[in-house]
Protein backbone atom coordinates (compact mmCIF):
# COMPACT_ATOMS: atom_id res chain seq x y z
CA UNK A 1 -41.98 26.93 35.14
CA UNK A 2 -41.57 30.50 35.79
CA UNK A 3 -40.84 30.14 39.39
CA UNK A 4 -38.04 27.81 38.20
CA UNK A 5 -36.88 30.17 35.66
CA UNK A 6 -36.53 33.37 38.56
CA UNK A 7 -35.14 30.65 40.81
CA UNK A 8 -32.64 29.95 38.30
CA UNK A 9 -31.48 33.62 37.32
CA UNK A 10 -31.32 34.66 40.74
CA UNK A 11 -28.95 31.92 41.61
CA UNK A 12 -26.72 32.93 38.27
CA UNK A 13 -27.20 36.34 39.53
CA UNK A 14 -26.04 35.63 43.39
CA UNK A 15 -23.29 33.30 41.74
CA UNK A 16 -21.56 35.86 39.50
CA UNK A 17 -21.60 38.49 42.34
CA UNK A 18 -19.70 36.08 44.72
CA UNK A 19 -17.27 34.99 41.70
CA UNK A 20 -16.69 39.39 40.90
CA UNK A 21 -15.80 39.63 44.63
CA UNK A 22 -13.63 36.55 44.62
CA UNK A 23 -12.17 38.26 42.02
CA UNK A 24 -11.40 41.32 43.24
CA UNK A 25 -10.13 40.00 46.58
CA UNK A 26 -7.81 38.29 44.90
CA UNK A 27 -6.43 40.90 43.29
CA UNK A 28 -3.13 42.29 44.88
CA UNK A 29 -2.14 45.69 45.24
CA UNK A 30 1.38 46.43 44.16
CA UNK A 31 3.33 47.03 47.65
CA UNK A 32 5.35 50.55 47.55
CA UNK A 33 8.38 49.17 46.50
CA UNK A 34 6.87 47.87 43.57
CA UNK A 35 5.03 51.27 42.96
CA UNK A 36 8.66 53.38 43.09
CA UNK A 37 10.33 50.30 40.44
CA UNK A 38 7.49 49.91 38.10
CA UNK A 39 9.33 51.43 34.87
CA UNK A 40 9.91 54.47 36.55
CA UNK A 41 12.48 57.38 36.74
CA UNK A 42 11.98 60.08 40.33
CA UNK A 43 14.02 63.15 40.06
CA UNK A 44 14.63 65.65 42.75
CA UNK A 45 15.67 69.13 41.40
CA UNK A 46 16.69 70.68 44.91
CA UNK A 47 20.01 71.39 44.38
CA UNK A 48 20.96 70.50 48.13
CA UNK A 49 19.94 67.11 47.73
CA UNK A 50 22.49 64.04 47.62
CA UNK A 51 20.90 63.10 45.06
CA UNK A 52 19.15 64.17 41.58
CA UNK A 53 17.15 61.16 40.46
CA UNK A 54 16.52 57.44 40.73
CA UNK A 55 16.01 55.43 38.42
CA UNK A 56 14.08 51.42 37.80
CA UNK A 57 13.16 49.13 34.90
CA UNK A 58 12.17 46.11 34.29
CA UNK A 59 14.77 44.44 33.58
CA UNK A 60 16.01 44.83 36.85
CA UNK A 61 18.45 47.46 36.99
CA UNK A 62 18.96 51.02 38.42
CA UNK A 63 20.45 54.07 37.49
CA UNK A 64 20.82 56.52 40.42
CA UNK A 65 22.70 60.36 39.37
CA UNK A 66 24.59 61.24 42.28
CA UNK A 67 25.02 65.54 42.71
CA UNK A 68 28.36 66.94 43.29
CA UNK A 69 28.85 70.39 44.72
CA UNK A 70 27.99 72.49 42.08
CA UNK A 71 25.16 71.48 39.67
CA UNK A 72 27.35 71.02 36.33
CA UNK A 73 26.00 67.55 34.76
CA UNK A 74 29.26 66.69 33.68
CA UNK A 75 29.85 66.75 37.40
CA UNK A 76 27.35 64.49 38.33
CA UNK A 77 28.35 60.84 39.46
CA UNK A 78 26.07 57.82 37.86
CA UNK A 79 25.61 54.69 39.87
CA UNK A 80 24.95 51.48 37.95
CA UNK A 81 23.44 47.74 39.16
CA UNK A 82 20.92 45.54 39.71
CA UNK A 83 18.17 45.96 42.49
CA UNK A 84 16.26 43.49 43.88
CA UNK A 85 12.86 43.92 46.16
CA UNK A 86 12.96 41.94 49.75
CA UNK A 87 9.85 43.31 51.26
CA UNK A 88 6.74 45.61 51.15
CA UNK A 89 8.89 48.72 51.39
CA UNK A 90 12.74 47.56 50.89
CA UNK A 91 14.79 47.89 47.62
CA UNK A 92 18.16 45.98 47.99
CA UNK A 93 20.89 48.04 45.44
CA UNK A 94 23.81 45.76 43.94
CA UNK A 95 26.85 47.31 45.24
CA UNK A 96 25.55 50.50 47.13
CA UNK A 97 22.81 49.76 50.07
CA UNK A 98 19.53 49.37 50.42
CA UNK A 99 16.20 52.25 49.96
CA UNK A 100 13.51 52.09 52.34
CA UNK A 101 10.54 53.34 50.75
CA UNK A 102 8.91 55.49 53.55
CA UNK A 103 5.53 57.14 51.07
CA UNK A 104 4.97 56.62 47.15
CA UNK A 105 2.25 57.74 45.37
CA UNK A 106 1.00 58.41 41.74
CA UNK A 107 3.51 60.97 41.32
CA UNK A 108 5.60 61.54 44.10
CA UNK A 109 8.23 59.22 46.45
CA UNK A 110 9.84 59.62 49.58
CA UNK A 111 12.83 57.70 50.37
CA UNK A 112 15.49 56.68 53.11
CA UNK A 113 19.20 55.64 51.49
CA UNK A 114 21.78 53.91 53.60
CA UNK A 115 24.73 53.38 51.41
CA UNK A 116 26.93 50.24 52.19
CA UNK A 117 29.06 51.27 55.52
CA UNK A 118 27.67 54.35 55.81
CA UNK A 119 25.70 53.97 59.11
CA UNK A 120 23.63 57.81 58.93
CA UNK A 121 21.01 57.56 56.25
CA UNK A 122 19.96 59.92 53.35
CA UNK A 123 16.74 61.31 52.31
CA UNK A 124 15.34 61.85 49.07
CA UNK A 125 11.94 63.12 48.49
CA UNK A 126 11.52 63.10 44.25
CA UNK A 127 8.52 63.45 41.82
CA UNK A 128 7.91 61.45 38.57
CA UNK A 129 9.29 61.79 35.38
CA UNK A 130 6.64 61.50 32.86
CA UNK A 131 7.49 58.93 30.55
CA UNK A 132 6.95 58.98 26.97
CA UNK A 133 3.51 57.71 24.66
CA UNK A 134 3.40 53.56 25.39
CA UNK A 135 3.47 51.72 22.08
CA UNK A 136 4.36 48.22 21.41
CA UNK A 137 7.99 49.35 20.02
CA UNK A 138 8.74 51.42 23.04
CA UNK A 139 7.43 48.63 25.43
CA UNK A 140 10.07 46.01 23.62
CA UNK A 141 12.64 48.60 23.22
CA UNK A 142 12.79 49.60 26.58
CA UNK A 143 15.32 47.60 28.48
CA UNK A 144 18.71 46.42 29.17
CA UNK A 145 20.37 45.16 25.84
CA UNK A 146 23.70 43.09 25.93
CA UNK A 147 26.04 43.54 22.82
CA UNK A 148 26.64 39.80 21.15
CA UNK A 149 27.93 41.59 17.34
CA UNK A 150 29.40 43.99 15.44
CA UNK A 151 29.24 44.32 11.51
CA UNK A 152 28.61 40.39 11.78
CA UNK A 153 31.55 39.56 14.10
CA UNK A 154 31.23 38.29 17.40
CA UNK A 155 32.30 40.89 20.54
CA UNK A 156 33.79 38.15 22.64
CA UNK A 157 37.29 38.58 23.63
CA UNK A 158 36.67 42.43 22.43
CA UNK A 159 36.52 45.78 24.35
CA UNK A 160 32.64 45.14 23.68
CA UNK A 161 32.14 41.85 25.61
CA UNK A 162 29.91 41.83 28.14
CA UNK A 163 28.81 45.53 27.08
CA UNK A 164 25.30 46.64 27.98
CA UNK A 165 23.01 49.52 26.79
CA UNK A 166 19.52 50.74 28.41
CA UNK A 167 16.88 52.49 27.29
CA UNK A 168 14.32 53.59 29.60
CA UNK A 169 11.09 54.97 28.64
CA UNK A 170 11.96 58.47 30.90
CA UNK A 171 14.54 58.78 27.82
CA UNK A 172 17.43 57.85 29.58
CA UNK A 173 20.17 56.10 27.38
CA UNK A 174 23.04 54.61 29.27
CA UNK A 175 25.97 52.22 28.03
CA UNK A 176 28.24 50.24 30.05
CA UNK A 177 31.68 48.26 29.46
CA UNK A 178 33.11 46.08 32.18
CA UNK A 179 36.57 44.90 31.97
CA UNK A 180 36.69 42.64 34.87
CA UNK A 181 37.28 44.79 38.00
CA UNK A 182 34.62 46.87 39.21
CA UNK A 183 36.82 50.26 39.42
CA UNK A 184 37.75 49.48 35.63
CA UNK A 185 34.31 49.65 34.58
CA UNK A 186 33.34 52.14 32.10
CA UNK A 187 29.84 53.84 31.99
CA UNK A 188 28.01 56.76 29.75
CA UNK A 189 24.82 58.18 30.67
CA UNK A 190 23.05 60.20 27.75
CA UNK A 191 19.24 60.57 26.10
CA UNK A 192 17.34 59.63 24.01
CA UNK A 193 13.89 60.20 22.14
CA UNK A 194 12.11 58.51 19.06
CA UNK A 195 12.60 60.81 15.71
CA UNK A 196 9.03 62.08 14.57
CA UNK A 197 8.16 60.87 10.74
CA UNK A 198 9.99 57.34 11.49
CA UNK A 199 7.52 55.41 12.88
CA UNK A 200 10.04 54.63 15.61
CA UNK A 201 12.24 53.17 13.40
CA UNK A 202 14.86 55.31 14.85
CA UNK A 203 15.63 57.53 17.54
CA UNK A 204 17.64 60.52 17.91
CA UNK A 205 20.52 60.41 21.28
CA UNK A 206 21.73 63.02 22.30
CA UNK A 207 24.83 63.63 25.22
CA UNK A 208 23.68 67.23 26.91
CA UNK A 209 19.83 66.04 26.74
CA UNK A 210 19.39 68.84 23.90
CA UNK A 211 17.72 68.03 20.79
CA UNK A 212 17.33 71.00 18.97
CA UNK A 213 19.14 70.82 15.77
CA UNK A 214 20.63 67.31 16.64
CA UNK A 215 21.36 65.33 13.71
CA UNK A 216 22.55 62.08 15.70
CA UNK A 217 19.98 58.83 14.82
CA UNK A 218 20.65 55.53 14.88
CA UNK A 219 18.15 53.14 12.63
CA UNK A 220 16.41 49.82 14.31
CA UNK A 221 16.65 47.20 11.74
CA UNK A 222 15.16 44.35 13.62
CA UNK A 223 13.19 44.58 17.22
CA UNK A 224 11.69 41.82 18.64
CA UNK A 225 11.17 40.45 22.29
CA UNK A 226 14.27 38.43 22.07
CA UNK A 227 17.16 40.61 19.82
CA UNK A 228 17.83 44.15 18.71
CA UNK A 229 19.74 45.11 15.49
CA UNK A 230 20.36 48.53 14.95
CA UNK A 231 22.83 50.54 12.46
CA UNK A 232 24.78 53.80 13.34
CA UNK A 233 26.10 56.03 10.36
CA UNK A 234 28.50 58.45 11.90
CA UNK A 235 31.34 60.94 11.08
CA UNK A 236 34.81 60.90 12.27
CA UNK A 237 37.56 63.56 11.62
CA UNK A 238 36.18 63.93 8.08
CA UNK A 239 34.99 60.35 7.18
CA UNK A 240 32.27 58.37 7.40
CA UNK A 241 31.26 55.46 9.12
CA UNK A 242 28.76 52.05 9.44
CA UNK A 243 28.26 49.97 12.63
CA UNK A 244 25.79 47.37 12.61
CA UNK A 245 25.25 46.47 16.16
CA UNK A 246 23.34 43.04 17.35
CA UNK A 247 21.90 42.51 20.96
CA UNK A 248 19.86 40.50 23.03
CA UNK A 249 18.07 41.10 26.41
CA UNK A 250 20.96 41.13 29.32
CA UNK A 251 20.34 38.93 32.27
CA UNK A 252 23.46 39.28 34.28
CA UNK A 253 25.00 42.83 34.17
CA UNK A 254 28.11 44.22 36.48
CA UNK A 255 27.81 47.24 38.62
CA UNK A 256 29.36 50.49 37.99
CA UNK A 257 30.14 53.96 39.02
CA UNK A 258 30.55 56.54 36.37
CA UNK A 259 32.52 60.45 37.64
CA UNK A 260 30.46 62.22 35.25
CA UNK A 261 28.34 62.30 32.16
CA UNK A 262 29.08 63.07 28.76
CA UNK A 263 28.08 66.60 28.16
CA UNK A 264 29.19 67.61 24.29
CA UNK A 265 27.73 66.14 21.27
CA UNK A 266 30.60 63.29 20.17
CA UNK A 267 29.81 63.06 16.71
CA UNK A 268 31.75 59.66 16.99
CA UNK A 269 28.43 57.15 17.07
CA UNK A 270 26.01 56.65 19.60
CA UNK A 271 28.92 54.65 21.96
CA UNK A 272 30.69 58.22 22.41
CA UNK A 273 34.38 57.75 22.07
CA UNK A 274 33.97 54.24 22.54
């Protein structure tokens, strides 16, 4: 009986070692491309490079800032679109060419750029942007919304159809408003950050990326995996207003190229001028 009983345990034992290494051979490394999209924002601060950071989330888009000549940010030109991965180390941009990923690591990337007929390719060597604490709210909040209401009314047939707004957990805050044609296609890139004592319940934005005494919030009222519903109290030449915005996860979104980034505080909601 004892025999049996070794017998036994060191076939369990032989068994579960085999199943663990099953396991882990199973298991598949992200490939490099997937490394550089995973929720991520790389940022180059050479001010001789093309360009000063790329951005990926997971809903599929990309947000790529563009350096002009000198290094004002309201200079800076922000590229807009989806991206979609076609191999181990290729990352196909909507509207703008196509990254080969030559090295990634933990916290550093090394690209190759070849912009849509532009035959001589660009370089772009960029470290990580640490991202902010990972809760469950900033895990569902952290996407591509699309804009379905205002104050209870439908946005179709308004300047707000078809309007997007990401959050990405590097704190960028971008919002986008197509009107058909790709060169009429309006896009703001801004910040953002959660406001301490809220319990994420709101989060400050902010234009020049400055937070010090910024008084701009905007309130979630709902936040789930499926809609967003969020209230902005702003003033306005002297008066005071309420938009209740609702929004749902985008699927398709339109491409975009914005000549600059807002760079004052609006005061005129967390759309800008919009």
């Amino acid at each position: 009986m004892g025999n049996l009983t070794k017998s036994l345990t060191l076939f369990l034992f032989v068994f579960l070692m085999f199943s663990c290494s099953s396991d882990d051979d199973e298991r598949v490394s992200p490939t490099m491309a997937e490394k550089v999209t995973e929720d991520v924002k790389w940022i180059d601060n050479n001010a001789n490079s093309k360009f000063a950071s790329f951005e990926f989330n997971k809903s599929g888009n990309y947000i790529i800032v563009e350096n002009v000549i000198n290094r004002s940010i309201s200079e800076q030109k922000t590229y807009f679109g989806t991206y979609k991965i076609t191999g181990d180390s290729t990352i196909v941009l909507s509207d703008l060419g196509t990254i080969k990923v030559l090295n990634a690591t933990e916290g550093t990337v090394a690209l190759e750029i070849t912009l849509t007929g532009i035959s001589t390719s660009l370089a772009f060597n960029g470290s990580k942007k640490e991202n902010m604490k990972v809760t469950t709210k900033t895990e569902l909040f952290c996407r591509t919304w699309k804009f379905v209401k205002k104050n209870g009314e439908t946005v179709k047939g308004t300047e707000y159809e078809d309007g997007i707004v990401l959050f990405s957990k590097a704190g960028t805050y971008f919002t986008e408003f197509p009107y058909g044609e790709r060169d009429d296609i309006e896009g703001i890139s801004a910040f953002w950050k959660w406001k301490p004592g809220t319990n994420e319940s709101q989060f400050f934005y902010s234009w020049d990326g400055s937070f010090e005494d910024n008084d701009d919030f905007v309130t979630i009222d709902v936040l789930t995996n499926t809609s967003l519903k969020i209230t902005d109290v702003f003033e306005d030449d002297g008066k005071t207003y309420t938009d209740v915005w609702e929004l749902i996860p985008a699927t398709n979104t339109k491409s975009s190229i914005s000549q600059g980034v807002k760079k004052e505080n609006g005061g005129k909601g967390f759309l800008g001028n919009r």
